[in-house]
PDB file of N, CA and C in Angstrom:
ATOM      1  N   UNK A   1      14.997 -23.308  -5.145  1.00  0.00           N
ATOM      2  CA  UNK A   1      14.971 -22.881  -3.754  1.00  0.00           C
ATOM      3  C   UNK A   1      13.591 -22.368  -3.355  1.00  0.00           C
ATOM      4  N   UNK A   2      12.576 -21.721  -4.065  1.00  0.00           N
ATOM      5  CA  UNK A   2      11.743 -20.653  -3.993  1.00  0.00           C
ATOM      6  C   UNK A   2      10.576 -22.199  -3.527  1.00  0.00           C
ATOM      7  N   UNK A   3      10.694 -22.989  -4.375  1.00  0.00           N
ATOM      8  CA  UNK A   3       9.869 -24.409  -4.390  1.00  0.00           C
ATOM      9  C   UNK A   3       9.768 -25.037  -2.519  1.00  0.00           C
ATOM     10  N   UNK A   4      10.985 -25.196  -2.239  1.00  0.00           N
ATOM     11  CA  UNK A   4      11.347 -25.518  -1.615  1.00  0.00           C
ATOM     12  C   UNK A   4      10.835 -25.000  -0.529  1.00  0.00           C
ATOM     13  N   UNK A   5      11.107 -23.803  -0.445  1.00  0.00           N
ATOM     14  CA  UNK A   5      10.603 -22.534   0.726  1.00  0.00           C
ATOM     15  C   UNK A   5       8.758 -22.743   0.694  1.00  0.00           C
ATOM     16  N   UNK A   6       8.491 -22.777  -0.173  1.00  0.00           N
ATOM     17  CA  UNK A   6       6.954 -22.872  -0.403  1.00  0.00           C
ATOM     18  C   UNK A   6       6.351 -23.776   0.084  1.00  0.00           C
ATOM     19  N   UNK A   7       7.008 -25.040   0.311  1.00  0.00           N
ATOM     20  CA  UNK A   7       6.806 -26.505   0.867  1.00  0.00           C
ATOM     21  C   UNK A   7       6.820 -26.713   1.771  1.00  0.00           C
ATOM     22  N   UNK A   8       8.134 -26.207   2.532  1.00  0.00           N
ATOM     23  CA  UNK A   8       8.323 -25.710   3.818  1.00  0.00           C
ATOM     24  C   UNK A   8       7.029 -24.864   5.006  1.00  0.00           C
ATOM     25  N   UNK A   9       7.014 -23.648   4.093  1.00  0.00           N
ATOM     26  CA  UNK A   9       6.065 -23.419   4.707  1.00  0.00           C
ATOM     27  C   UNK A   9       4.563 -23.256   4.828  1.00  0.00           C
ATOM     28  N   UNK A  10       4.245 -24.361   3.920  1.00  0.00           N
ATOM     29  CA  UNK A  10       3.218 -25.290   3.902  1.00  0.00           C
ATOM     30  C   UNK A  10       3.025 -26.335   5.302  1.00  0.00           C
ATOM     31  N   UNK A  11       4.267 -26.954   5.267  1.00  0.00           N
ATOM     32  CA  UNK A  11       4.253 -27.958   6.490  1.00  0.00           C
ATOM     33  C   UNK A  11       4.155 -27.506   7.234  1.00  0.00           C
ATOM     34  N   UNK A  12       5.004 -26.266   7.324  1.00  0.00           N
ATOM     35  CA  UNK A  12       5.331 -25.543   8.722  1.00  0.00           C
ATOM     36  C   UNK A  12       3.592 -24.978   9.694  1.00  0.00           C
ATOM     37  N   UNK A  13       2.776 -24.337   8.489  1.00  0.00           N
ATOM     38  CA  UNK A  13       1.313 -24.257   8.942  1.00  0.00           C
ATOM     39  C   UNK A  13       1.244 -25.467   9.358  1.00  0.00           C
ATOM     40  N   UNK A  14       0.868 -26.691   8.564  1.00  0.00           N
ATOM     41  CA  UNK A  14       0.293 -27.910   9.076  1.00  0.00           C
ATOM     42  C   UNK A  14       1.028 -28.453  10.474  1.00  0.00           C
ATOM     43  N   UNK A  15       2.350 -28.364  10.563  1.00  0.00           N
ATOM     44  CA  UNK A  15       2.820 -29.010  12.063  1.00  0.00           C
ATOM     45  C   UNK A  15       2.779 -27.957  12.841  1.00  0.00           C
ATOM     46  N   UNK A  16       2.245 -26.453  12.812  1.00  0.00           N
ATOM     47  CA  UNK A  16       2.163 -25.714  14.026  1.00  0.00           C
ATOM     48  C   UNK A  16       0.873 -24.913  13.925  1.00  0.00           C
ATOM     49  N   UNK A  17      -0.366 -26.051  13.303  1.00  0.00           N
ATOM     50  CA  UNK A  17      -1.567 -25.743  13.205  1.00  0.00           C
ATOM     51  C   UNK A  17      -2.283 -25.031  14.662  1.00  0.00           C
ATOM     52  N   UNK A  18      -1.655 -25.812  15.764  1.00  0.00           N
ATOM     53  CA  UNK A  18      -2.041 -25.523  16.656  1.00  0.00           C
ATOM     54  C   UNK A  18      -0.955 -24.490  17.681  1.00  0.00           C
ATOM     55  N   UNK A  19      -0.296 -23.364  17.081  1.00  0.00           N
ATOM     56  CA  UNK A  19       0.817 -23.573  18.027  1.00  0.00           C
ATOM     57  C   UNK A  19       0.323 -21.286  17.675  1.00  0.00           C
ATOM     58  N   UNK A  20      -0.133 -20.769  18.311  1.00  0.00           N
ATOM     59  CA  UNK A  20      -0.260 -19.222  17.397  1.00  0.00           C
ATOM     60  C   UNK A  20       0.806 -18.535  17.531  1.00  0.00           C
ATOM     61  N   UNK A  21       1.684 -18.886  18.141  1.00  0.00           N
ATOM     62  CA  UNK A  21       2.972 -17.651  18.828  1.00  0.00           C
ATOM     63  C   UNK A  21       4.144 -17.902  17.523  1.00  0.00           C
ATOM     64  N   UNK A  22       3.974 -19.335  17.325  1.00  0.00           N
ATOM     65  CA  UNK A  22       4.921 -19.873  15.886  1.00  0.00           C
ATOM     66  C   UNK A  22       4.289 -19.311  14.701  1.00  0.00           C
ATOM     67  N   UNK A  23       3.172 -19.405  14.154  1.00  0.00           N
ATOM     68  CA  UNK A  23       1.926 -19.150  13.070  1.00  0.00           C
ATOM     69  C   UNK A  23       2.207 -17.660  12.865  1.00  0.00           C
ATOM     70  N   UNK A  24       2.400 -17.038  13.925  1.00  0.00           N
ATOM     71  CA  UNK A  24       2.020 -15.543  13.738  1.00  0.00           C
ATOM     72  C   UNK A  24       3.646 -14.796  13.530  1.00  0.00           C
ATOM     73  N   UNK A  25       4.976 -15.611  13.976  1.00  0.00           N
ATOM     74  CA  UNK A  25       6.062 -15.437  13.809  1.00  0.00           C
ATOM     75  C   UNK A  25       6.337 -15.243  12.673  1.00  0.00           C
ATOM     76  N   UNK A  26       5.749 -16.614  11.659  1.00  0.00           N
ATOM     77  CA  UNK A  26       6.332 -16.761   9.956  1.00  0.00           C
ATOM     78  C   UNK A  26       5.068 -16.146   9.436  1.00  0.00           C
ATOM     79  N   UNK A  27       4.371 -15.192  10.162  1.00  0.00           N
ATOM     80  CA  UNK A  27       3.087 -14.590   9.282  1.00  0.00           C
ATOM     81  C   UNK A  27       3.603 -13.510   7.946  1.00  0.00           C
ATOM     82  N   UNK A  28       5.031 -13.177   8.150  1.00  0.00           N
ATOM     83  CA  UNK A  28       5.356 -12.021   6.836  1.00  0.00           C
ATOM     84  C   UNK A  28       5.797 -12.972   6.012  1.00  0.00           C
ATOM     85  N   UNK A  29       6.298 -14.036   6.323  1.00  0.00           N
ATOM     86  CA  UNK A  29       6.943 -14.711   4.963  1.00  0.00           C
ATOM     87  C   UNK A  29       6.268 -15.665   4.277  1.00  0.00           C
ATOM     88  N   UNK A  30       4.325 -15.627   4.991  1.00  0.00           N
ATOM     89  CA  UNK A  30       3.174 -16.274   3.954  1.00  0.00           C
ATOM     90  C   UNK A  30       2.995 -15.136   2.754  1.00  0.00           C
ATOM     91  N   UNK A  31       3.240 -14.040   2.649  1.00  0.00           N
ATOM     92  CA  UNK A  31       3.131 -12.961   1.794  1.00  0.00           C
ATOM     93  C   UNK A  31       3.581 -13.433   0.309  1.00  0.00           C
ATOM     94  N   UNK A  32       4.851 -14.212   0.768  1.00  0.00           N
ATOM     95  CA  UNK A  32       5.604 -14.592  -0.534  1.00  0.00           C
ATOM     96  C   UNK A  32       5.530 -15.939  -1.109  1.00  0.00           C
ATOM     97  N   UNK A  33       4.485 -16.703  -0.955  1.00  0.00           N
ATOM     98  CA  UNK A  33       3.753 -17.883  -0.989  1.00  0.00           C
ATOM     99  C   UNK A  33       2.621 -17.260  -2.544  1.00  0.00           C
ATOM    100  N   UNK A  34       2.076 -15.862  -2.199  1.00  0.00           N
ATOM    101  CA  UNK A  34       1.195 -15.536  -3.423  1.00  0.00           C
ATOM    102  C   UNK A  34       1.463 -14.059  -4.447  1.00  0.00           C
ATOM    103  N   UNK A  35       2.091 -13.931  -5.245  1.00  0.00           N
ATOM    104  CA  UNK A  35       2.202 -12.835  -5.831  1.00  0.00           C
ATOM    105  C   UNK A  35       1.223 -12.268  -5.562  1.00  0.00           C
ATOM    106  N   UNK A  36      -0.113 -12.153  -5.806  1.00  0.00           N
ATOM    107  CA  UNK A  36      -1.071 -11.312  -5.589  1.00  0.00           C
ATOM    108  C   UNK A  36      -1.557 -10.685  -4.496  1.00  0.00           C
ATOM    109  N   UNK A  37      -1.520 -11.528  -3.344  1.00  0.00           N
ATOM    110  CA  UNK A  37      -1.155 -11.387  -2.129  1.00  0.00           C
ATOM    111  C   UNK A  37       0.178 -10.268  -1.848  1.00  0.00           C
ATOM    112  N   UNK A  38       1.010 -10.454  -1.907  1.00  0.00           N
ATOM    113  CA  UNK A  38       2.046  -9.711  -2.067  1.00  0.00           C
ATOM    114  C   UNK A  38       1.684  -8.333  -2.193  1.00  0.00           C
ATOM    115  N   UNK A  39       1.649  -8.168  -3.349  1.00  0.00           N
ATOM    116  CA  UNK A  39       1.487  -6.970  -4.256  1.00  0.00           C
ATOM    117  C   UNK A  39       0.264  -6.230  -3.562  1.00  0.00           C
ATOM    118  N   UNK A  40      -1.179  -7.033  -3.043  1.00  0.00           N
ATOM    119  CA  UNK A  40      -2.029  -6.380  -2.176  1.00  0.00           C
ATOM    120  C   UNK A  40      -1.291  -5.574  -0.376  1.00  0.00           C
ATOM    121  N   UNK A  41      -0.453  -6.863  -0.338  1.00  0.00           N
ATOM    122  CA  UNK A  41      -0.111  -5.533   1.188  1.00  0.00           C
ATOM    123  C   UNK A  41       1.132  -5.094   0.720  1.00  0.00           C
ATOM    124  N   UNK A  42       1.839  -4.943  -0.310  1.00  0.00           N
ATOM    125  CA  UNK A  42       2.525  -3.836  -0.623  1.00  0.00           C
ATOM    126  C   UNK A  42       2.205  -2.814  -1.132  1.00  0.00           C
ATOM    127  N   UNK A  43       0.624  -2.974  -1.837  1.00  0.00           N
ATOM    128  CA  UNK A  43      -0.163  -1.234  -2.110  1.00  0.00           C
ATOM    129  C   UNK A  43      -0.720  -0.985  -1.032  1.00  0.00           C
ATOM    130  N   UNK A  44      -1.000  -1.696   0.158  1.00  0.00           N
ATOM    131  CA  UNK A  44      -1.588  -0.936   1.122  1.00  0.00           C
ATOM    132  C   UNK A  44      -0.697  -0.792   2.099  1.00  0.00           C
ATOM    133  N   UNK A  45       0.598  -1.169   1.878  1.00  0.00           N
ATOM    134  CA  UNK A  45       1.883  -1.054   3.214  1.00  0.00           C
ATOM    135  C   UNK A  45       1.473  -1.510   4.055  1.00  0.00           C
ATOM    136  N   UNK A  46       1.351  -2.480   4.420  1.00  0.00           N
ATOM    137  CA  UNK A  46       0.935  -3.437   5.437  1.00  0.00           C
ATOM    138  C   UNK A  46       2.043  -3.602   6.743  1.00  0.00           C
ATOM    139  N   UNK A  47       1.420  -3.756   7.713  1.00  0.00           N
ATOM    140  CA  UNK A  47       2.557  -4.025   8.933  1.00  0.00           C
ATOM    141  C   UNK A  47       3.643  -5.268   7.983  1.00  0.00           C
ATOM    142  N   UNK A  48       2.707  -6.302   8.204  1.00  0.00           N
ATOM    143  CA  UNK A  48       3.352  -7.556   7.826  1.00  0.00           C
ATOM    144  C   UNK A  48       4.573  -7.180   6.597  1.00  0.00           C
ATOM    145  N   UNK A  49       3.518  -7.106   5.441  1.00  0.00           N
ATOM    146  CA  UNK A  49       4.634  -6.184   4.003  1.00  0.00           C
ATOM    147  C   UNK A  49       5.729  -5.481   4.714  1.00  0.00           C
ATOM    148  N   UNK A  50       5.802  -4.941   5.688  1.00  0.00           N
ATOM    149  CA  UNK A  50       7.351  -3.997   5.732  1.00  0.00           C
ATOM    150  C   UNK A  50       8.012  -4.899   6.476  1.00  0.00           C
ATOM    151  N   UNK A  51       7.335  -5.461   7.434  1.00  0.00           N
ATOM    152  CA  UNK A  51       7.694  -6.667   8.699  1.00  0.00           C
ATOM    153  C   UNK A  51       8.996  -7.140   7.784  1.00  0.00           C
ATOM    154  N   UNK A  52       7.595  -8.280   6.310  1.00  0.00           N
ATOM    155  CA  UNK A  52       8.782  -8.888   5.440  1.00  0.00           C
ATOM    156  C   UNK A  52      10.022  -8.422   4.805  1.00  0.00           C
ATOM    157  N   UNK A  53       9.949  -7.061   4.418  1.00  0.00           N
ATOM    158  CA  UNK A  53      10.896  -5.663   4.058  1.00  0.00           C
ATOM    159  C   UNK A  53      12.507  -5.942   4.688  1.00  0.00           C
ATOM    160  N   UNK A  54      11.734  -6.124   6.361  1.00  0.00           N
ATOM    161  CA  UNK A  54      12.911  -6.201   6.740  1.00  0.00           C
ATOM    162  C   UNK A  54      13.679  -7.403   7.278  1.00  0.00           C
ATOM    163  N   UNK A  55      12.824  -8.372   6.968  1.00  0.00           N
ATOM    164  CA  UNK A  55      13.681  -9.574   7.458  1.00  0.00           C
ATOM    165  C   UNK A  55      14.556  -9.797   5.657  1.00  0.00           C
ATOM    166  N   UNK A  56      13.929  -9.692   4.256  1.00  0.00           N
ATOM    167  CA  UNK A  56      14.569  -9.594   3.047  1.00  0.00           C
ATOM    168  C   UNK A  56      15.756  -8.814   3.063  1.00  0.00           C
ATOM    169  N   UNK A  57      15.562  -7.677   3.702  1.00  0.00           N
ATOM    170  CA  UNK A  57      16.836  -6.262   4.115  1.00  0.00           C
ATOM    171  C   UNK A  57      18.202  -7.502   4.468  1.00  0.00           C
ATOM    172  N   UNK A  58      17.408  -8.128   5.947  1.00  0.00           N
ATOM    173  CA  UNK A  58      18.329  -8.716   6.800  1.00  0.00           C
ATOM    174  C   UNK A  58      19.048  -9.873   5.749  1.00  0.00           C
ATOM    175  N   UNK A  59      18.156 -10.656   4.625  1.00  0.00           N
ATOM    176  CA  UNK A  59      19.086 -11.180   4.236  1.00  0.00           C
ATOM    177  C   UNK A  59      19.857 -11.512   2.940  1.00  0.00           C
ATOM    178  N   UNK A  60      19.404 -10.021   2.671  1.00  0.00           N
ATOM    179  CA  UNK A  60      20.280  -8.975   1.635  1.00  0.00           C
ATOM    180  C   UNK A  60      21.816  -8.598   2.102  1.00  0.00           C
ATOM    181  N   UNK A  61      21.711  -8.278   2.939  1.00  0.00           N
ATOM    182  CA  UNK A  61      22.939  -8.172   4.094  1.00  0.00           C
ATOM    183  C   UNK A  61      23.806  -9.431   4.255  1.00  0.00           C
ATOM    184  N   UNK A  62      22.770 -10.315   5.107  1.00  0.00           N
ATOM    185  CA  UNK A  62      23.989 -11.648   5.012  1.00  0.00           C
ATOM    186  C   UNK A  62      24.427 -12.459   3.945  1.00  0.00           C
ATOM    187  N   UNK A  63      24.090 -12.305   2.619  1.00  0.00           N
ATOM    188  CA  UNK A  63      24.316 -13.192   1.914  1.00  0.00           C
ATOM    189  C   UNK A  63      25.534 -13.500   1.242  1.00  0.00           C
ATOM    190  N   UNK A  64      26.376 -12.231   1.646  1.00  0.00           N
ATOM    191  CA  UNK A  64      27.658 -12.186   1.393  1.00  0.00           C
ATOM    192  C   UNK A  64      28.270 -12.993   2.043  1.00  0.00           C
ATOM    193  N   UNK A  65      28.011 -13.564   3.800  1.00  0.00           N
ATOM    194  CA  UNK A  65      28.858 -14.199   4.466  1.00  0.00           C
ATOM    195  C   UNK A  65      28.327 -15.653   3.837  1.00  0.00           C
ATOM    196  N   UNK A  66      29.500 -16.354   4.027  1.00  0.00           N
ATOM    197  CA  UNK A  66      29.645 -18.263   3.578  1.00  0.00           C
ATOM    198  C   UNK A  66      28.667 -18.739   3.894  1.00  0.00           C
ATOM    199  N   UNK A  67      27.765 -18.848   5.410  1.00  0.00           N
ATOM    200  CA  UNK A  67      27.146 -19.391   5.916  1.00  0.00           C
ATOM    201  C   UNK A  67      25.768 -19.437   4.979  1.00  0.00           C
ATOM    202  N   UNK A  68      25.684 -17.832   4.550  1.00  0.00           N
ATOM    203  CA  UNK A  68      24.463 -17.571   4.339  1.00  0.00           C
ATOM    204  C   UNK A  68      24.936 -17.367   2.763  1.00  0.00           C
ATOM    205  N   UNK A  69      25.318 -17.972   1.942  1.00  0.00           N
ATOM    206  CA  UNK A  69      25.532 -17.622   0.279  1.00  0.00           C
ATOM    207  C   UNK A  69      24.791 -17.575  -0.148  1.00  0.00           C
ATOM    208  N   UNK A  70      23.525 -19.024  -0.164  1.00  0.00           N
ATOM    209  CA  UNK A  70      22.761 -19.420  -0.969  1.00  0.00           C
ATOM    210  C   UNK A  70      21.418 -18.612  -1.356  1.00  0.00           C
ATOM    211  N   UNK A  71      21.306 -17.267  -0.003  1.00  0.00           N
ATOM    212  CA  UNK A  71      20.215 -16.447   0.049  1.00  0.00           C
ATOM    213  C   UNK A  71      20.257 -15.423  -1.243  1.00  0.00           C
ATOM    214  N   UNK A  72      21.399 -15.280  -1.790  1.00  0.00           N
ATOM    215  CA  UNK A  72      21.606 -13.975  -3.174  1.00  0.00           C
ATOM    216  C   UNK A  72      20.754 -14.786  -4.174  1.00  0.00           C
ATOM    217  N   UNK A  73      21.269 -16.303  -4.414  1.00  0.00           N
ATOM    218  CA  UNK A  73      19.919 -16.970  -5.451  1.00  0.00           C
ATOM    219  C   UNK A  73      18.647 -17.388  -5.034  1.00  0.00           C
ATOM    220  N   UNK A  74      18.492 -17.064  -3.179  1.00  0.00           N
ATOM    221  CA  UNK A  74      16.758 -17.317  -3.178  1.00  0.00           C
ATOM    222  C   UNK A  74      16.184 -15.734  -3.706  1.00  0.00           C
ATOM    223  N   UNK A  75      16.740 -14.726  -3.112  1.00  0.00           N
ATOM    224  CA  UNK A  75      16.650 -13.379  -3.376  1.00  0.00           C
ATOM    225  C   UNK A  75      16.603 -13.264  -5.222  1.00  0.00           C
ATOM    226  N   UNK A  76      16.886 -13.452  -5.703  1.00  0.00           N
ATOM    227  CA  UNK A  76      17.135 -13.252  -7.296  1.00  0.00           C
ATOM    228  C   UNK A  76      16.045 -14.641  -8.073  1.00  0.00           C
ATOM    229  N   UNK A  77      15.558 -15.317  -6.980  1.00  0.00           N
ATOM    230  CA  UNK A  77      14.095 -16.042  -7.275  1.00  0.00           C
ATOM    231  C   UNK A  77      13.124 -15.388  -7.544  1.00  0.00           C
ATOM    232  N   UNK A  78      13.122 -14.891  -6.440  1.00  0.00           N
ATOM    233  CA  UNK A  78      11.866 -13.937  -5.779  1.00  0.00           C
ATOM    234  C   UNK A  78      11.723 -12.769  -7.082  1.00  0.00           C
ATOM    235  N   UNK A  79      12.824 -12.047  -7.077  1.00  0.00           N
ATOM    236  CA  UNK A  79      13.256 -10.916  -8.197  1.00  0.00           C
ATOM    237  C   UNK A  79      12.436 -11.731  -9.591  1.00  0.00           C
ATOM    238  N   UNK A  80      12.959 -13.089 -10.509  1.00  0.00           N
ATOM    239  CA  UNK A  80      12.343 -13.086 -10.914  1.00  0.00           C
ATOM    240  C   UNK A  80      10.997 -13.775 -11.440  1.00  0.00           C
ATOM    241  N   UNK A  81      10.730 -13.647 -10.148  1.00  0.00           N
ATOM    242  CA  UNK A  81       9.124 -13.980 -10.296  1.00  0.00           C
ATOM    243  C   UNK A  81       8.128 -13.085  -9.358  1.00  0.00           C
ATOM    244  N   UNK A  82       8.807 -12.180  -9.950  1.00  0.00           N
ATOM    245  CA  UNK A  82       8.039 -10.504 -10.153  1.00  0.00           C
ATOM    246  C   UNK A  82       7.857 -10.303  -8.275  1.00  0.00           C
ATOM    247  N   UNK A  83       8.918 -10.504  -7.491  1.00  0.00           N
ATOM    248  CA  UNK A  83       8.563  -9.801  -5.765  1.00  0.00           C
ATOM    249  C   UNK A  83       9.205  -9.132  -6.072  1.00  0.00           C
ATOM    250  N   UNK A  84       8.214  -7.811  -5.858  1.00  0.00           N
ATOM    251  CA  UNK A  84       9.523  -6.514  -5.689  1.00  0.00           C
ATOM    252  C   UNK A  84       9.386  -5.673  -4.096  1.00  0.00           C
ATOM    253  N   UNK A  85      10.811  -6.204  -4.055  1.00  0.00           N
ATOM    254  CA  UNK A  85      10.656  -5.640  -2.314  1.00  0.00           C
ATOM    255  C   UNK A  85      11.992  -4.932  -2.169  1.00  0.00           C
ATOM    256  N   UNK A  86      12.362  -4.288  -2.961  1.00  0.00           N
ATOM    257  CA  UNK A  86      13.390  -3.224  -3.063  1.00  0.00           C
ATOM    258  C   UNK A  86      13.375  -1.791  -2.122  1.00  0.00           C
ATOM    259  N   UNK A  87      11.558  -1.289  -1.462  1.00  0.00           N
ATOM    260  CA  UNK A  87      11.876  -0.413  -0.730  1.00  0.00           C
ATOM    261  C   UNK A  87      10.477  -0.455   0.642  1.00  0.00           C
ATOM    262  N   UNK A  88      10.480  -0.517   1.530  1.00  0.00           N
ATOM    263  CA  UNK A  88      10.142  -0.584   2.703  1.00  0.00           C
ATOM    264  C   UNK A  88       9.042   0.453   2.605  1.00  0.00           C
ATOM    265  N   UNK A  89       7.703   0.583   2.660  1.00  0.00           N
ATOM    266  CA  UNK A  89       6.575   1.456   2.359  1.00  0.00           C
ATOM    267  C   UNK A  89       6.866   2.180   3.611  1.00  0.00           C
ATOM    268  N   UNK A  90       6.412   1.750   4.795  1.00  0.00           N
ATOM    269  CA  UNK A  90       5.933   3.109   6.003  1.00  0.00           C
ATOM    270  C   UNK A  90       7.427   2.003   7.311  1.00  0.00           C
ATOM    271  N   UNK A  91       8.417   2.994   7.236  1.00  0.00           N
ATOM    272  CA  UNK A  91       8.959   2.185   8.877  1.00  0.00           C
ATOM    273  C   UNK A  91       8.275   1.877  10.031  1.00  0.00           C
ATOM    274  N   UNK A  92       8.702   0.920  10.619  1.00  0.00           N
ATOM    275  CA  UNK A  92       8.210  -0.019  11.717  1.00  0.00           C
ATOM    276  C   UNK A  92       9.343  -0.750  12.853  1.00  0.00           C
ATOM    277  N   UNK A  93       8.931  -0.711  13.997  1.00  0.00           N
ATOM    278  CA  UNK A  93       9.988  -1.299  14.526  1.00  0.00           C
ATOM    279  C   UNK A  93       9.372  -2.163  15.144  1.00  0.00           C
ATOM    280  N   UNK A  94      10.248  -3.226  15.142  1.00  0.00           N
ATOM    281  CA  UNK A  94      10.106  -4.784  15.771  1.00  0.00           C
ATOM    282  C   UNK A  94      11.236  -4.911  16.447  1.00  0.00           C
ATOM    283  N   UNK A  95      11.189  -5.175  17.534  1.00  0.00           N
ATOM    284  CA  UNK A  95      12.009  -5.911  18.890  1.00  0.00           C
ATOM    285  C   UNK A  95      13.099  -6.993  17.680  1.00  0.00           C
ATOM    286  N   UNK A  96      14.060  -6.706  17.964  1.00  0.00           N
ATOM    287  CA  UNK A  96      15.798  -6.860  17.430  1.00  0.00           C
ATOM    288  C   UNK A  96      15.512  -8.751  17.754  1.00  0.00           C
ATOM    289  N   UNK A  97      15.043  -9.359  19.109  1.00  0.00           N
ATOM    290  CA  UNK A  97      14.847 -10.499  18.688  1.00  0.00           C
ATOM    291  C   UNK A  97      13.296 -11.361  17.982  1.00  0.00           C
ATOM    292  N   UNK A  98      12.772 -10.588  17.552  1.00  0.00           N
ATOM    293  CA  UNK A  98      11.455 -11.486  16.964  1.00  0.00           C
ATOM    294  C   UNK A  98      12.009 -11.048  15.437  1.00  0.00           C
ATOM    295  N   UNK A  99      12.777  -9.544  14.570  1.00  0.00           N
ATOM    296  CA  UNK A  99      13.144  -9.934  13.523  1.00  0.00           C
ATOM    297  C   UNK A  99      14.653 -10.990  13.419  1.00  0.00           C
ATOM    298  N   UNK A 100      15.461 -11.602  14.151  1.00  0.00           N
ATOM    299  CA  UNK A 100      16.013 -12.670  14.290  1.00  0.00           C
ATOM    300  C   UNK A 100      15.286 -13.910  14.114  1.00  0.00           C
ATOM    301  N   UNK A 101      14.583 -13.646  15.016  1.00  0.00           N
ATOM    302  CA  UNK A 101      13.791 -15.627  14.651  1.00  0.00           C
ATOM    303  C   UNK A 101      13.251 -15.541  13.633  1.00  0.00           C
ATOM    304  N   UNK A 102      12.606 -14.263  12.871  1.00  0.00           N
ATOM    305  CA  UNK A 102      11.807 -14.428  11.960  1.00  0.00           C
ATOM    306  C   UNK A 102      12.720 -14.749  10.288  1.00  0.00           C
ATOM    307  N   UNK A 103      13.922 -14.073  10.939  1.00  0.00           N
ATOM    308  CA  UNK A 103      14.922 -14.758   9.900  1.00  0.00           C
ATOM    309  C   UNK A 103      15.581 -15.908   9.835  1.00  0.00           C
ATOM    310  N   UNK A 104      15.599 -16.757  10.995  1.00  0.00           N
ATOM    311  CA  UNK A 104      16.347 -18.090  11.568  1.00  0.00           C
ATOM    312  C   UNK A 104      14.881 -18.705  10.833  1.00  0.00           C
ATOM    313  N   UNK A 105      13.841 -18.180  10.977  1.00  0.00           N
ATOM    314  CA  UNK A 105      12.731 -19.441   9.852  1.00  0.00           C
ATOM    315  C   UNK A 105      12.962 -18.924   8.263  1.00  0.00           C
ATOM    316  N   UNK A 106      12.910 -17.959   8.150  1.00  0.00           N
ATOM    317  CA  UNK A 106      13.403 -17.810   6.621  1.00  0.00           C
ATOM    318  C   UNK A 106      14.739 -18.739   6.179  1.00  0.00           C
ATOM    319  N   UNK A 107      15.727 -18.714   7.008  1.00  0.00           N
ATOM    320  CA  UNK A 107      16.934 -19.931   7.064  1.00  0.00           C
ATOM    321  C   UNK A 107      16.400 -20.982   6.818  1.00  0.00           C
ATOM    322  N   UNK A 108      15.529 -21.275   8.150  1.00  0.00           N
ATOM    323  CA  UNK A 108      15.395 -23.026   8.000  1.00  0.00           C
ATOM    324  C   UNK A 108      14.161 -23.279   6.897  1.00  0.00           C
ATOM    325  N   UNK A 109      13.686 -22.180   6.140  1.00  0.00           N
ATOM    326  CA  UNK A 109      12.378 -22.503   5.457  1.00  0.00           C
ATOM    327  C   UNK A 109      13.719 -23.263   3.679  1.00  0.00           C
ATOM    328  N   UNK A 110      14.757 -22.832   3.516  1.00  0.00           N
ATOM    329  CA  UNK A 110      15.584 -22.600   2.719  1.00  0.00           C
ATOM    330  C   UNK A 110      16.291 -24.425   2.626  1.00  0.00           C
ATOM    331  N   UNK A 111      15.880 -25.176   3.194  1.00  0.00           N
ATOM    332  CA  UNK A 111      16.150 -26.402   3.423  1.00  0.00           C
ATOM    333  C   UNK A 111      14.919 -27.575   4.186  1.00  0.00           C
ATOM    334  N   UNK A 112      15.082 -28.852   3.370  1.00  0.00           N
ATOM    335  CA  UNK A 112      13.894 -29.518   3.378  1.00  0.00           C
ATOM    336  C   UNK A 112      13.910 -30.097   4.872  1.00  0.00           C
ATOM    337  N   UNK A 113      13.082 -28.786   5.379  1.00  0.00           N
ATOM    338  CA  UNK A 113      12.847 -29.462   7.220  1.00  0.00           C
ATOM    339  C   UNK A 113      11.424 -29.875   7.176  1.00  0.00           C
ATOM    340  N   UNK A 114      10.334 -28.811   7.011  1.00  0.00           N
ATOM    341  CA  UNK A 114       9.070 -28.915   7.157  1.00  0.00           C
ATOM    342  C   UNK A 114       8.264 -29.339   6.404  1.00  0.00           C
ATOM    343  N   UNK A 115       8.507 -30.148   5.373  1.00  0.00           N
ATOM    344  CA  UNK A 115       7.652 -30.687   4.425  1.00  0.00           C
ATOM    345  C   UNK A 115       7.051 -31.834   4.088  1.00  0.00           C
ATOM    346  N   UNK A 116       6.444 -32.756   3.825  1.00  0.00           N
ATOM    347  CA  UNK A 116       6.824 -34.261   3.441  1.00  0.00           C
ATOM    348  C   UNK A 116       6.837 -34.668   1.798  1.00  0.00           C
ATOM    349  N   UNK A 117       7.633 -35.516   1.560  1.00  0.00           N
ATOM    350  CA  UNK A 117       7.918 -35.788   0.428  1.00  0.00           C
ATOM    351  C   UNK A 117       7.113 -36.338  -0.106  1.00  0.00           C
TER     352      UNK A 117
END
């Protein structure tokens, strides 16, 4: 799954190279594209780093429902290959619909939309 997501949003840069309102939407979930990366705006608590905090929160939460099952084994990817995003550095609030879309692309990053084979 983790492969997959990575591919995704690979394409997803390349087909909305030109597009900044999309680019800057899936900007927390390039974090998890580089461990090292990662781990840099989670020692400095980064907007983005908690941004991602909480769209992971959000789908920590749904993964119990049917729709959304498959997120407990992208989540337990991530786990092990060392993301640790177990606690939210500095709170932040984001408008109730931009962390929605930002999770409706974490969804669609979870299936081969944006990539080419």
């Amino acid at each position: 799954m983790y492969k997959v997501f990575i591919k995704n949003i690979d394409g997803f840069e390349k087909l909305f190279a030109n597009d900044e309102e999309r680019l800057k939407l899936a900007e927390p979930l390039y974090l998890l594209k580089d461990i090292d990366t990662f781990n840099e705006h989670k020692r400095k608590g980064s907007r983005l780093f908690n941004n991602l905090i909480l769209i992971l929160n959000k789908a920590s939460v749904l993964k119990n429902e049917t729709k959304y099952h498959f997120l407990g084994m992208f989540l337990n990817e991530l786990h092990l290959q060392y993301f640790d995003f177990t606690t939210i550095q500095k709170p932040i609030s984001i408008k109730k619909e931009i962390l929605d879309s930002q999770f409706d692309l974490l969804f669609q990053f979870m299936f081969p939309a944006y990539y080419e084979k």
